[in-house]
Protein backbone atom coordinates (compact mmCIF):
# COMPACT_ATOMS: atom_id res chain seq x y z
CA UNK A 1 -232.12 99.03 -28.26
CA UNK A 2 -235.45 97.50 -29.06
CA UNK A 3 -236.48 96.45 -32.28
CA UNK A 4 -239.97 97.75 -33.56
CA UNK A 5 -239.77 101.29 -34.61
CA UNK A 6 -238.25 100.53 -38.10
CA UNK A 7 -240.88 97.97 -38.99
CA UNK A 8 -243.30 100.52 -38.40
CA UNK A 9 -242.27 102.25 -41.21
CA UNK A 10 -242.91 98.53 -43.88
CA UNK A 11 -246.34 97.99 -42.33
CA UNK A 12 -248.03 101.22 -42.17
CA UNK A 13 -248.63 103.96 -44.60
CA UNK A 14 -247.89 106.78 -41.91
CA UNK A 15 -246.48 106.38 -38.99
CA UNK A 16 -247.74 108.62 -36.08
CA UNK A 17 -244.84 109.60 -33.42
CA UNK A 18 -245.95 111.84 -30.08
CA UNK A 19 -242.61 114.17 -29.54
CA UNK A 20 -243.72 115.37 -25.76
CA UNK A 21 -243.74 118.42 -24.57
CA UNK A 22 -241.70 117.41 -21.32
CA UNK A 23 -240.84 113.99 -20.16
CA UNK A 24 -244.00 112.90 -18.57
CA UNK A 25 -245.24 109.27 -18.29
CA UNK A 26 -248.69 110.29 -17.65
CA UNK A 27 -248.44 111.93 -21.10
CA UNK A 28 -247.03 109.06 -22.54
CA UNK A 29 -249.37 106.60 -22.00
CA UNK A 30 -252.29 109.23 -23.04
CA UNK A 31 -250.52 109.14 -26.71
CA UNK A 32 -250.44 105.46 -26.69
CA UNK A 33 -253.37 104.94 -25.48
CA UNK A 34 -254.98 107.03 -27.99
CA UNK A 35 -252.96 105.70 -31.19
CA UNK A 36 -249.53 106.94 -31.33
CA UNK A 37 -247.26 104.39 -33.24
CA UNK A 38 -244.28 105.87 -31.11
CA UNK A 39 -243.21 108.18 -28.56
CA UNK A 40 -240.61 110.65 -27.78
CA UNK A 41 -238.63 112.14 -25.07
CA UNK A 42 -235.84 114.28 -24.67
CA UNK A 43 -232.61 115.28 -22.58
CA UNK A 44 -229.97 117.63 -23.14
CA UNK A 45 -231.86 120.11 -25.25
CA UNK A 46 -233.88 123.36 -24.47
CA UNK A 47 -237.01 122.89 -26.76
CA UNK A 48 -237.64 125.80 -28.81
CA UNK A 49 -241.44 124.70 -29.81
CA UNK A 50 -242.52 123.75 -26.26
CA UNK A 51 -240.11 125.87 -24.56
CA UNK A 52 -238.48 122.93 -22.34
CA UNK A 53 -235.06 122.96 -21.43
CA UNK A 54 -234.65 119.25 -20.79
CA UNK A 55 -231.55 118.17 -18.19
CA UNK A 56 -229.09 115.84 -18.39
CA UNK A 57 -229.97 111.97 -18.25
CA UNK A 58 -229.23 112.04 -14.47
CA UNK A 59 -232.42 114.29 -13.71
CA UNK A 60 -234.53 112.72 -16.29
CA UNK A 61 -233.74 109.07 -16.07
CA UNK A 62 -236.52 108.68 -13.46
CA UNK A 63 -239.15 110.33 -15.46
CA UNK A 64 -237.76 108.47 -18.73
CA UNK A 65 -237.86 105.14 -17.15
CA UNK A 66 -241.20 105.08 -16.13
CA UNK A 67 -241.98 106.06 -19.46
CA UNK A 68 -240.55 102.78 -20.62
CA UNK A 69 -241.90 100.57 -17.78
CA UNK A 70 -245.11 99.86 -18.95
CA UNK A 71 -243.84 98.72 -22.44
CA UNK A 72 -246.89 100.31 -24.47
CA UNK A 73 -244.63 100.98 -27.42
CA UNK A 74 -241.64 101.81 -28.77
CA UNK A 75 -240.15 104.81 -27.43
CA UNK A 76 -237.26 107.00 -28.36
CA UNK A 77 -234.94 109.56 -26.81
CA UNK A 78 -233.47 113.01 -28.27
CA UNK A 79 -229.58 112.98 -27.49
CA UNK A 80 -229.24 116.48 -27.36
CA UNK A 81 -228.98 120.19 -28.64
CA UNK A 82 -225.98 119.89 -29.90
CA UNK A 83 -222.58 118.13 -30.34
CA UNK A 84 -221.22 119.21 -27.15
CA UNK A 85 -224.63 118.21 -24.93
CA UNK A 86 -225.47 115.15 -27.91
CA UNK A 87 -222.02 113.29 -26.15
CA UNK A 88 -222.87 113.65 -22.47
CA UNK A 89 -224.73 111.00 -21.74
CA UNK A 90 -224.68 109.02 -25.11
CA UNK A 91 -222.84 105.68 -23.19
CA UNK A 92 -225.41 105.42 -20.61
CA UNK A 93 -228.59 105.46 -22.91
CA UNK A 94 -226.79 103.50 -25.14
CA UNK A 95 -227.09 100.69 -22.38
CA UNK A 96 -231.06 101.41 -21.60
CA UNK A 97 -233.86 99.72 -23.52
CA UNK A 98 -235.06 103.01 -25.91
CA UNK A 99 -236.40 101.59 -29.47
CA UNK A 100 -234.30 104.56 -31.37
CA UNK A 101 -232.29 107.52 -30.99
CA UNK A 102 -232.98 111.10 -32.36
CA UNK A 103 -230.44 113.94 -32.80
CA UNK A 104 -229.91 116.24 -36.09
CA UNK A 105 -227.07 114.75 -38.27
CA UNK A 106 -224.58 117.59 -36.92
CA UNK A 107 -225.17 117.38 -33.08
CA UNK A 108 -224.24 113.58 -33.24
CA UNK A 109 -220.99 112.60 -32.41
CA UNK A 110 -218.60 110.24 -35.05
CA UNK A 111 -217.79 107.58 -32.33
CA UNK A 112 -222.05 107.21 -31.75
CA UNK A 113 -222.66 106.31 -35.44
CA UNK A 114 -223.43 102.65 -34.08
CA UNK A 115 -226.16 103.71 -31.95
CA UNK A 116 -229.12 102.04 -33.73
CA UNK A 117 -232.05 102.68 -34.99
CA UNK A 118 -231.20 106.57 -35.48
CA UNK A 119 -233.71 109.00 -36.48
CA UNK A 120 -231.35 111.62 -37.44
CA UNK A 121 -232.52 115.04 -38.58
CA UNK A 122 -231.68 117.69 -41.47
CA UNK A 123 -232.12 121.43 -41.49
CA UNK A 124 -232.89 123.65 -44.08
CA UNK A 125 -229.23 124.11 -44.60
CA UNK A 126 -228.45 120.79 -45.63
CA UNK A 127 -227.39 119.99 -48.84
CA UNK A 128 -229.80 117.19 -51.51
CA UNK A 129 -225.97 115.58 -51.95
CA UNK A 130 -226.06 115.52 -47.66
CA UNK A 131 -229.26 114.59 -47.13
CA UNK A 132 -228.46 111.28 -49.98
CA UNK A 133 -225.71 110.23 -48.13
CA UNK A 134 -227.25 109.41 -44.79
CA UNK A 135 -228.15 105.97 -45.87
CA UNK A 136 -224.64 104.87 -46.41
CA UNK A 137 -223.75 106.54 -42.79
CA UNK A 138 -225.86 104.00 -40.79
CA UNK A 139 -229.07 106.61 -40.33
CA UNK A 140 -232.28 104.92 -40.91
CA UNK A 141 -234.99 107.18 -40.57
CA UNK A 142 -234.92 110.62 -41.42
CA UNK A 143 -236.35 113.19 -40.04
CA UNK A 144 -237.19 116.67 -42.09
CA UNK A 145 -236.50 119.58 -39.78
CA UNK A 146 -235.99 122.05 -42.38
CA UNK A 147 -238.62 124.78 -40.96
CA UNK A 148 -236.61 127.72 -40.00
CA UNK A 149 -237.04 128.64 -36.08
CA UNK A 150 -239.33 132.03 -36.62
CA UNK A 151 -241.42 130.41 -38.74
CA UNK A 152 -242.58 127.73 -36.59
CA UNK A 153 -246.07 127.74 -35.90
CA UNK A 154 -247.44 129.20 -39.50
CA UNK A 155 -250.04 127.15 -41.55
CA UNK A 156 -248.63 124.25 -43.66
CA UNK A 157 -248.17 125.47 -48.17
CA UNK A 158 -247.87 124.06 -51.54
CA UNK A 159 -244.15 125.31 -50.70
CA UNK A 160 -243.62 122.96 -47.75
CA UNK A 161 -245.37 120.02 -49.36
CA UNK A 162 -242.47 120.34 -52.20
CA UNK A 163 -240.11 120.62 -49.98
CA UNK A 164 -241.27 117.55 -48.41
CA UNK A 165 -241.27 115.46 -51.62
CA UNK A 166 -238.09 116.74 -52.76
CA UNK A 167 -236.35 115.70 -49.72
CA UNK A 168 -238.28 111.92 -50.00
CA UNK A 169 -237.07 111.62 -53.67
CA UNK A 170 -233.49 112.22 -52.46
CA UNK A 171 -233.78 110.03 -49.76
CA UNK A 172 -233.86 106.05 -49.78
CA UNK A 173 -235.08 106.45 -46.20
CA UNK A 174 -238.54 106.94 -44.70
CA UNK A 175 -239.25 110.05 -44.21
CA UNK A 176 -240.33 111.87 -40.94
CA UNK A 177 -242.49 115.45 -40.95
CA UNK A 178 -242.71 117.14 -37.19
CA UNK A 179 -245.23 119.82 -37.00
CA UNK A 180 -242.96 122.99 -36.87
CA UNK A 181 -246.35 124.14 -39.01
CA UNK A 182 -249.17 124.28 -37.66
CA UNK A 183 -250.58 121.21 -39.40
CA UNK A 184 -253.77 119.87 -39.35
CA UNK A 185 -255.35 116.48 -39.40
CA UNK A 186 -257.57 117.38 -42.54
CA UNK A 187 -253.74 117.81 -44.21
CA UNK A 188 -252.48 114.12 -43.94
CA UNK A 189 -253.51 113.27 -47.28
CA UNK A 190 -251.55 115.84 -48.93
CA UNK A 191 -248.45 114.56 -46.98
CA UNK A 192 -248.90 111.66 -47.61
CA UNK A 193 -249.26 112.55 -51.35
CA UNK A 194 -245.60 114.11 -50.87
CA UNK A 195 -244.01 111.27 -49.83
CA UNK A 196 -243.90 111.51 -45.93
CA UNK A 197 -243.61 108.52 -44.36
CA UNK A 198 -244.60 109.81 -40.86
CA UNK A 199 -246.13 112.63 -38.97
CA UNK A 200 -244.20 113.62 -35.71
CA UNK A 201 -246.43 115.91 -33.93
CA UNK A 202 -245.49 118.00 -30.36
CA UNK A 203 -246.48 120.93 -28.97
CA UNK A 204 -247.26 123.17 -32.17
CA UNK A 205 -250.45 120.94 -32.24
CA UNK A 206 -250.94 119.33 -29.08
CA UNK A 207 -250.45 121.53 -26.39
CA UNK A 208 -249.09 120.82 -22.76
CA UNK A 209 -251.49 118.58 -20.58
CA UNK A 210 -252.61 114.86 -20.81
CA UNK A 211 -256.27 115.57 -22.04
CA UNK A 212 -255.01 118.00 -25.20
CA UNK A 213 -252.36 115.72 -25.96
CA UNK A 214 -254.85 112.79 -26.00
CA UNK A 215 -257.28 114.43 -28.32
CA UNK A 216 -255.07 116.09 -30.86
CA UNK A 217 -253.49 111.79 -31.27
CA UNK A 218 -256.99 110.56 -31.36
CA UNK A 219 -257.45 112.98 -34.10
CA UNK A 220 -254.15 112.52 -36.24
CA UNK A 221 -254.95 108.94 -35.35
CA UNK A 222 -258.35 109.17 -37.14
CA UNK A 223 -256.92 111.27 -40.29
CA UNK A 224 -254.44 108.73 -41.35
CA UNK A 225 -256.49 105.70 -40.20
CA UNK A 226 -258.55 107.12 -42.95
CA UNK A 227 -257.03 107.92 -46.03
């Protein structure tokens, strides 16, 4: 896999990752071109926030490929929903040219742990003593799922913000937030106050369709460009 996204993290103060709504290329390049640091796609997963079931890397590859063609920045791939669909195609993207992998910490497979750079994801069911050994298992970013599933959607708190920092005071990793709130660009500031290292957003805040998705990364572009 490409290097790229893990430098990110050293030269920028927040990193700014589009997580799309569907594997589209047309949406991909809309996020680059309007300041995402990263992009991400997805197979073997039904996507509770944008309500996508994405398919197996056999009917996606086409879509995910062109994705990568243009080389307009690093982009990354979700393994799967779980440990089961995580495994089905983990040898054949392991051969393709994606700049990290993304999967929660229980939905990847033992014999993958060499699949590099891994975002890999916590819950609000994982343990601080969890959550501080994914260092020393090979993770390298880590991403801060830990919204519960009916909540998603609900304005950012106080309460989420200490979550936030208690999980990046744990953790000798960067932290990653995706917008399971509703979070808005006027909020940056106070994440970055708690420690996040970057802002994930998808379809909470951008919507489906290349001219919302463009405008809601110009915008989270603009907030962190400016703190």
């Amino acid at each position: 896999m490409k290097d790229g996204f893990t430098t990110l993290f050293q030269r920028k103060k927040m990193v700014l990752i589009m997580s799309l709504p569907e594997n589209n290329p047309e949406w991909c390049r809309a996020a680059f071109e309007n300041g995402a640091d990263a992009v991400k796609g997805h197979i073997n997963v039904h996507h509770r926030a944008s309500g996508t079931h994405f398919g197996r890397w056999s009917e996606e590859r086409a879509k995910l490929e062109a994705m990568l063609e243009p080389d307009l920045g690093p982009v990354g791939l979700v393994l799967g929903g779980s440990l089961e669909n995580a495994s089905l195609d983990a040898e054949e993207v392991r051969a393709c040219p994606f700049a990290f992998c993304s999967v929660y910490a229980h939905h990847l497979p033992a014999w993958a742990l060499d699949i590099h750079p891994l975002m890999a994801a916590c819950d609000n069911g994982y343990t601080p003593e969890e959550i501080r050994a994914m260092p020393g298992m090979g993770v390298d970013v880590l991403e801060a799922s830990v919204i519960p599933g009916d909540e998603y959607g609900q304005g950012l708190s106080l309460r989420d913000l200490m979550r936030y920092r208690s999980i990046a005071d744990t953790v000798s990793l960067p932290v990653v937030v995706p917008t399971q709130r509703a979070i808005q660009p006027r909020e940056v500031p106070a994440l970055i106050r708690a420690g996040v290292r970057g802002l994930m957003i998808g379809a909470v805040v951008t919507g489906r369709g290349t001219e919302s998705i463009a405008r809601a990364v110009a915008t989270f572009r603009e907030a962190i460009d400016g703190v």
